[in-house]
N, C-alpha and C. Protein backbone atom coordinates (compact mmCIF):
# COMPACT_ATOMS: atom_id res chain seq x y z
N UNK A 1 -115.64 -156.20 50.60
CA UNK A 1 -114.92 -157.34 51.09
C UNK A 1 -115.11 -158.49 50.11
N UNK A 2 -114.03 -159.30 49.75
CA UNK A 2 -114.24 -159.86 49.07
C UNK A 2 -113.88 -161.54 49.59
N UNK A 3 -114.76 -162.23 49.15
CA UNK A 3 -114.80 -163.84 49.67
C UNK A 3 -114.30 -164.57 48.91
N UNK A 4 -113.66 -166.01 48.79
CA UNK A 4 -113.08 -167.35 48.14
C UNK A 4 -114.50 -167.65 47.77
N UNK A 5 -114.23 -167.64 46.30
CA UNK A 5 -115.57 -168.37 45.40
C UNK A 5 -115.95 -169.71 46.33
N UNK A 6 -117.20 -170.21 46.18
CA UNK A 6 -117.23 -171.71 46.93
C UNK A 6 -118.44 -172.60 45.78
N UNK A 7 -117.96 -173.24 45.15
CA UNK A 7 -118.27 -174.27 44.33
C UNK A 7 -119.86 -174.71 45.08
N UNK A 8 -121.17 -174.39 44.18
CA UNK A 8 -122.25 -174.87 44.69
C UNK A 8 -123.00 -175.89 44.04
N UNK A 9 -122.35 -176.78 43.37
CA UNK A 9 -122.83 -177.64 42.93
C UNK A 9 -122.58 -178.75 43.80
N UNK A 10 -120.99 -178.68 44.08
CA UNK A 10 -120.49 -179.76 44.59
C UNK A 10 -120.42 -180.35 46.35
N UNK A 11 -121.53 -181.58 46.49
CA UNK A 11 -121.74 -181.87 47.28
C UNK A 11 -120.59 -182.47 48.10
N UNK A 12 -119.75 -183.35 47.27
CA UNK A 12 -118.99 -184.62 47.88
C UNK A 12 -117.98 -184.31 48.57
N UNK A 13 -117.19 -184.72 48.87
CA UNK A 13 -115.94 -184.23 49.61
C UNK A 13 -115.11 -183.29 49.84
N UNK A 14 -114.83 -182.66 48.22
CA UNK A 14 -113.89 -181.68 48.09
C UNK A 14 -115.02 -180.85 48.63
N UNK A 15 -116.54 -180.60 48.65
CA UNK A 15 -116.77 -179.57 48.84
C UNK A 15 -116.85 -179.37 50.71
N UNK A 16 -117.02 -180.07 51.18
CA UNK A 16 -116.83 -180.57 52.66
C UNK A 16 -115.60 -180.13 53.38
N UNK A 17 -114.28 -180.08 52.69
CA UNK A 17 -112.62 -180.32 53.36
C UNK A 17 -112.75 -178.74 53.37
N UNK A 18 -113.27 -177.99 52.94
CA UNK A 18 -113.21 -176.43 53.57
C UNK A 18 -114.07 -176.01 54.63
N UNK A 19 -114.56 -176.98 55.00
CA UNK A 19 -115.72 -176.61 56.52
C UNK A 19 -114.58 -177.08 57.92
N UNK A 20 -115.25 -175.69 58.57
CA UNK A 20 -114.53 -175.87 60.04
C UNK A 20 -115.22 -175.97 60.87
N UNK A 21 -115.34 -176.50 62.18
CA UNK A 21 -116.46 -176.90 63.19
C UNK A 21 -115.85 -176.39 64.29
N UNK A 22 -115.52 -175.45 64.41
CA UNK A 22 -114.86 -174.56 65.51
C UNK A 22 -115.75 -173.37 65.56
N UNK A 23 -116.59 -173.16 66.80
CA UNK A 23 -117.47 -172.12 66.84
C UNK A 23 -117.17 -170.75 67.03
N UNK A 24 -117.64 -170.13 66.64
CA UNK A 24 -117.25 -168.62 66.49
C UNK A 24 -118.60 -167.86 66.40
N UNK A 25 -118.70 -167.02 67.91
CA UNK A 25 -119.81 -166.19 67.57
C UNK A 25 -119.85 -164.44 67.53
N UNK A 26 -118.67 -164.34 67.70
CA UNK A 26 -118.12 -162.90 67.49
C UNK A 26 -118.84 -162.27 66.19
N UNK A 27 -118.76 -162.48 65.01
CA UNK A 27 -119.69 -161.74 64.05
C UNK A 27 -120.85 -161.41 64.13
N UNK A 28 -121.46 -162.49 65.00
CA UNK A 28 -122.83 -162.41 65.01
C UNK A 28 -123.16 -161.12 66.46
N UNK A 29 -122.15 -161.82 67.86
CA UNK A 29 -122.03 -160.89 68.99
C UNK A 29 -122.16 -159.35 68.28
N UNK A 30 -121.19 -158.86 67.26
CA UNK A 30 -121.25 -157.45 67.40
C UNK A 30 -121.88 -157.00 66.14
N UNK A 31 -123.02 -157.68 65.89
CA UNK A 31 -124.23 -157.12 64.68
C UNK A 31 -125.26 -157.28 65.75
N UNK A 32 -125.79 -158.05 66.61
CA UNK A 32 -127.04 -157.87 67.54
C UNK A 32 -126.93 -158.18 68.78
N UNK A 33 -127.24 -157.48 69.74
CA UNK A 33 -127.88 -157.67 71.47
C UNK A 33 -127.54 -159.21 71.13
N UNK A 34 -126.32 -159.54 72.26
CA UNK A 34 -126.57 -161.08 72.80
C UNK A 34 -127.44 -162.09 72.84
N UNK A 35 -128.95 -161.10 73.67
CA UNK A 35 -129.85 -161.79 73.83
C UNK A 35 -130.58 -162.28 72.61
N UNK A 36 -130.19 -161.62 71.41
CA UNK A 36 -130.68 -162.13 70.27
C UNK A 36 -129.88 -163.03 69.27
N UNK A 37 -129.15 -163.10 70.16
CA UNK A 37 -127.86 -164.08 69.58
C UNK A 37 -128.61 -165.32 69.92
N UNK A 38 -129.25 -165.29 71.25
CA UNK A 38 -129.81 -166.70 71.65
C UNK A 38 -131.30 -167.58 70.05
N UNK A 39 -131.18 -167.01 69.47
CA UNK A 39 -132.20 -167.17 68.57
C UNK A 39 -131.35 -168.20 67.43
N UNK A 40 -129.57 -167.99 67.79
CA UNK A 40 -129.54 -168.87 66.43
C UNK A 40 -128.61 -169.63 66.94
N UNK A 41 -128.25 -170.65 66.19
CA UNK A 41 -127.51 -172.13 66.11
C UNK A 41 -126.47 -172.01 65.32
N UNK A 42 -124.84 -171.84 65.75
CA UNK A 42 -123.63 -171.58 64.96
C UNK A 42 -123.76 -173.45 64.27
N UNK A 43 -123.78 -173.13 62.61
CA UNK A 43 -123.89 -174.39 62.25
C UNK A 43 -122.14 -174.61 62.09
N UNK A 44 -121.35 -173.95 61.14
CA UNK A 44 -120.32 -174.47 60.40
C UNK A 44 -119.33 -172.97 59.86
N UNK A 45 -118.35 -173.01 59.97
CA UNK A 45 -117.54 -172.17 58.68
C UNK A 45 -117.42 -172.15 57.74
N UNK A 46 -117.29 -171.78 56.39
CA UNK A 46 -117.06 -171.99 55.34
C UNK A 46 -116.51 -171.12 54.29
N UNK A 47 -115.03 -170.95 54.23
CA UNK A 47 -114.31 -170.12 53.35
C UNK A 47 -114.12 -168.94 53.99
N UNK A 48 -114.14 -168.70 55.50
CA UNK A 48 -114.19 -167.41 56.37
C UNK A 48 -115.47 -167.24 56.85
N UNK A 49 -116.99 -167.57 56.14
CA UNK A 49 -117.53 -167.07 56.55
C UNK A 49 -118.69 -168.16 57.67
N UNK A 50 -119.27 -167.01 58.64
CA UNK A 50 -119.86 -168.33 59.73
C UNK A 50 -121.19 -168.27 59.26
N UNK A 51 -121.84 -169.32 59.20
CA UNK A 51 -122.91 -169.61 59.27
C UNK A 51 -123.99 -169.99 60.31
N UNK A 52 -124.87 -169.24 60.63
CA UNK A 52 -125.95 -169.07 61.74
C UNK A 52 -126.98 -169.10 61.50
N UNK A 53 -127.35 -170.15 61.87
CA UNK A 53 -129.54 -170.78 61.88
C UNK A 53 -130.46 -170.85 62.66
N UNK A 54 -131.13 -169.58 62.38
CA UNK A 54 -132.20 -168.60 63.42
C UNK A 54 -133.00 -170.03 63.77
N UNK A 55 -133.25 -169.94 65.09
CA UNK A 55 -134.41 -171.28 65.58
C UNK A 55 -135.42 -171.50 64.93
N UNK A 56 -136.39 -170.45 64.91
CA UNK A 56 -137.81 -170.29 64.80
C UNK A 56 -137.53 -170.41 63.15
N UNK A 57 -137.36 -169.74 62.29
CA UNK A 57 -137.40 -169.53 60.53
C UNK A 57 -136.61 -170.96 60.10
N UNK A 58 -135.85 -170.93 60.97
CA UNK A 58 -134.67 -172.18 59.98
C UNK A 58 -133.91 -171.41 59.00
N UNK A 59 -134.31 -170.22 59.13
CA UNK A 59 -133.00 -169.41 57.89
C UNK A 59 -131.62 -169.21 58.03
N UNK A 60 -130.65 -168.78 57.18
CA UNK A 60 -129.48 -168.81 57.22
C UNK A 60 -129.08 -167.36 57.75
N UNK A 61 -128.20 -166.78 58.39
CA UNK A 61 -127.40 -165.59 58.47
C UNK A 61 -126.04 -165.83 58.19
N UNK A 62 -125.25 -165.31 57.09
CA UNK A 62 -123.98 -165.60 56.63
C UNK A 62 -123.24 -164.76 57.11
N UNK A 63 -122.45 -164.49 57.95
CA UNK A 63 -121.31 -163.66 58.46
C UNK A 63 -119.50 -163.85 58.26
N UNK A 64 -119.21 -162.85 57.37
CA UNK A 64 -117.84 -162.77 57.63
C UNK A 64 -117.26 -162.65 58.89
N UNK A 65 -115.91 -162.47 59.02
CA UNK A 65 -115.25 -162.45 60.19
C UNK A 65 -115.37 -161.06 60.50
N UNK A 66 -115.30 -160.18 60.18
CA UNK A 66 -115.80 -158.85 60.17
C UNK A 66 -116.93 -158.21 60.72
N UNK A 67 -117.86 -159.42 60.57
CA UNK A 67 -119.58 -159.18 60.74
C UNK A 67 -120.29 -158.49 58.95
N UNK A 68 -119.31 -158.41 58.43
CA UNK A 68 -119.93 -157.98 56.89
C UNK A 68 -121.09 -159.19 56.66
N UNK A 69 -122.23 -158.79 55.96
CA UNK A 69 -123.51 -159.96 55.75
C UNK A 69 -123.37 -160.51 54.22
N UNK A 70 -123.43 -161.92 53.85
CA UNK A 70 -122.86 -162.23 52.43
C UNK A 70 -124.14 -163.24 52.64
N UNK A 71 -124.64 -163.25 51.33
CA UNK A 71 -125.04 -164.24 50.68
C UNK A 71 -124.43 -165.51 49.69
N UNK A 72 -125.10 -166.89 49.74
CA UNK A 72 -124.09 -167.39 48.24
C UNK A 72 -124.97 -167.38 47.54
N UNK A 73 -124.36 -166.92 46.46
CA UNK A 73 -124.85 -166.89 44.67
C UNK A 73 -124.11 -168.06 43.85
N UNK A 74 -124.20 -168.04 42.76
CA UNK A 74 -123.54 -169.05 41.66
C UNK A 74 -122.44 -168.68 41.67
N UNK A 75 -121.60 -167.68 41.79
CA UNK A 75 -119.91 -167.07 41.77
C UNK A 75 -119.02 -167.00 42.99
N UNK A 76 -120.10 -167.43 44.35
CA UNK A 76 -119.80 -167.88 45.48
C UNK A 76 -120.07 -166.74 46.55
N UNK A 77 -119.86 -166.09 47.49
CA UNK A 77 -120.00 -165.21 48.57
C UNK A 77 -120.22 -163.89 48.19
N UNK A 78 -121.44 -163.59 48.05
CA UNK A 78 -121.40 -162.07 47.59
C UNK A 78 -122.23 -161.19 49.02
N UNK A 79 -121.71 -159.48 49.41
CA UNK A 79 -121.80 -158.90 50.31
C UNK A 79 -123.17 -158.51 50.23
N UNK A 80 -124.25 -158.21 51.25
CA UNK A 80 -125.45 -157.69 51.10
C UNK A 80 -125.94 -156.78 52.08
N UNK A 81 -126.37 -156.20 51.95
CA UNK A 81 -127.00 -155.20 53.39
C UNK A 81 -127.02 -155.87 54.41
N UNK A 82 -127.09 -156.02 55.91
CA UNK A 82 -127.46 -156.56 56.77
C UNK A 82 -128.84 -156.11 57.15
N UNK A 83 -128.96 -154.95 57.44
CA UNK A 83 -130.67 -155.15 57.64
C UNK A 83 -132.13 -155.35 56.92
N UNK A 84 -131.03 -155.50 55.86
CA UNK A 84 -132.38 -156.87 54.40
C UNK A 84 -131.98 -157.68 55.24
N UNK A 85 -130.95 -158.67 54.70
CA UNK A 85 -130.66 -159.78 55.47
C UNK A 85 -131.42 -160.08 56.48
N UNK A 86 -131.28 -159.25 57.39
CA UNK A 86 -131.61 -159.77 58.78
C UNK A 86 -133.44 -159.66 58.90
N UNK A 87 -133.64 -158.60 58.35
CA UNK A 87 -135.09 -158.60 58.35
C UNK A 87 -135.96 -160.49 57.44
N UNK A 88 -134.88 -160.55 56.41
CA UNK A 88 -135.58 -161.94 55.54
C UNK A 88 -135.13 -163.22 56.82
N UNK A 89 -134.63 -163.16 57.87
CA UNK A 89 -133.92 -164.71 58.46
C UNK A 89 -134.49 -164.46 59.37
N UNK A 90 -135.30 -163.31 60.13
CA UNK A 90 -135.63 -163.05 61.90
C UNK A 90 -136.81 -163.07 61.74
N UNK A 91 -137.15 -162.37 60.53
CA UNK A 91 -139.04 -161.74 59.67
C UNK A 91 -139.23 -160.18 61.01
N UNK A 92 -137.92 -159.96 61.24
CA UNK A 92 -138.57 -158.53 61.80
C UNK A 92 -137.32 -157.55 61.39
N UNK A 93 -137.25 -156.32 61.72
CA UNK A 93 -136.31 -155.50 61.80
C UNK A 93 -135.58 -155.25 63.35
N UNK A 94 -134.17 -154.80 62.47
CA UNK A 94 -133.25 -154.69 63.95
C UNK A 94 -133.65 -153.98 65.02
N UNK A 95 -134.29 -152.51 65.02
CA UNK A 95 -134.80 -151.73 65.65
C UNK A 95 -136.01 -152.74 66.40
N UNK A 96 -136.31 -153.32 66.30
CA UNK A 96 -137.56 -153.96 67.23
C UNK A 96 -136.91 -154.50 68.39
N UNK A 97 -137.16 -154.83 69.45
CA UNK A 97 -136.65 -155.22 70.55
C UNK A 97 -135.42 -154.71 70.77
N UNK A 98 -134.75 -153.60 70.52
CA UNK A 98 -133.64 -153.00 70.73
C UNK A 98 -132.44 -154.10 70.62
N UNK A 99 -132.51 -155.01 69.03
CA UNK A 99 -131.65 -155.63 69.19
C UNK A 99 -130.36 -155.22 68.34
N UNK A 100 -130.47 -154.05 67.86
CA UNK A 100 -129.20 -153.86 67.42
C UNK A 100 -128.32 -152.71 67.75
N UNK A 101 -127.04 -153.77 67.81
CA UNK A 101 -126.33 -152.54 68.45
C UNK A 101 -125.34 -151.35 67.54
N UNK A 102 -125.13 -150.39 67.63
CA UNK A 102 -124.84 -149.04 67.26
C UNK A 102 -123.13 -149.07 66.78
């Protein structure tokens, strides 16, 4: 899957006018148990993808609309495993508390 580059230098405006504040938790709903949904904070959109900030870590989870897991790099949205991902933003694996679903 491929993402809209997103400029990471740029703080000011232009980089701002592509954020949406319309919540969306569907990506996140069908990568883990609900109840582990309760762990994060839908911050913002950005270029498709949602951004979600686990309580406890303060880390990021980047989700396409898809539920595909992306990181940003210097070239902008690149795709990554989800259960790296998720293991570096929760500090556990999905299999623990039966939070992921199949």
């Amino acid at each position: 899957m491929t993402f809209p580059a997103v400029p990471t230098g740029d703080t000011g405006a232009s980089a701002r006018r592509d954020i949406e504040l319309t919540p969306n938790w569907s990506p996140l709903e069908c990568r883990i148990a609900p109840a582990l949904c309760a762990e994060f904070m839908w911050m913002f959109r950005q270029a498709g993808v949602e951004h979600y900030k686990h309580r406890e870590t303060r880390r990021y989870l980047l989700l396409g609309q898809g539920g595909a897991c992306v990181v940003r790099t210097e070239k902008g949205f690149e795709e990554v495993d989800f259960e790296e991902e998720w293991q570096r933003v929760s500090g556990r694996r999905t299999g623990e508390e039966n939070g992921h679903h199949e």
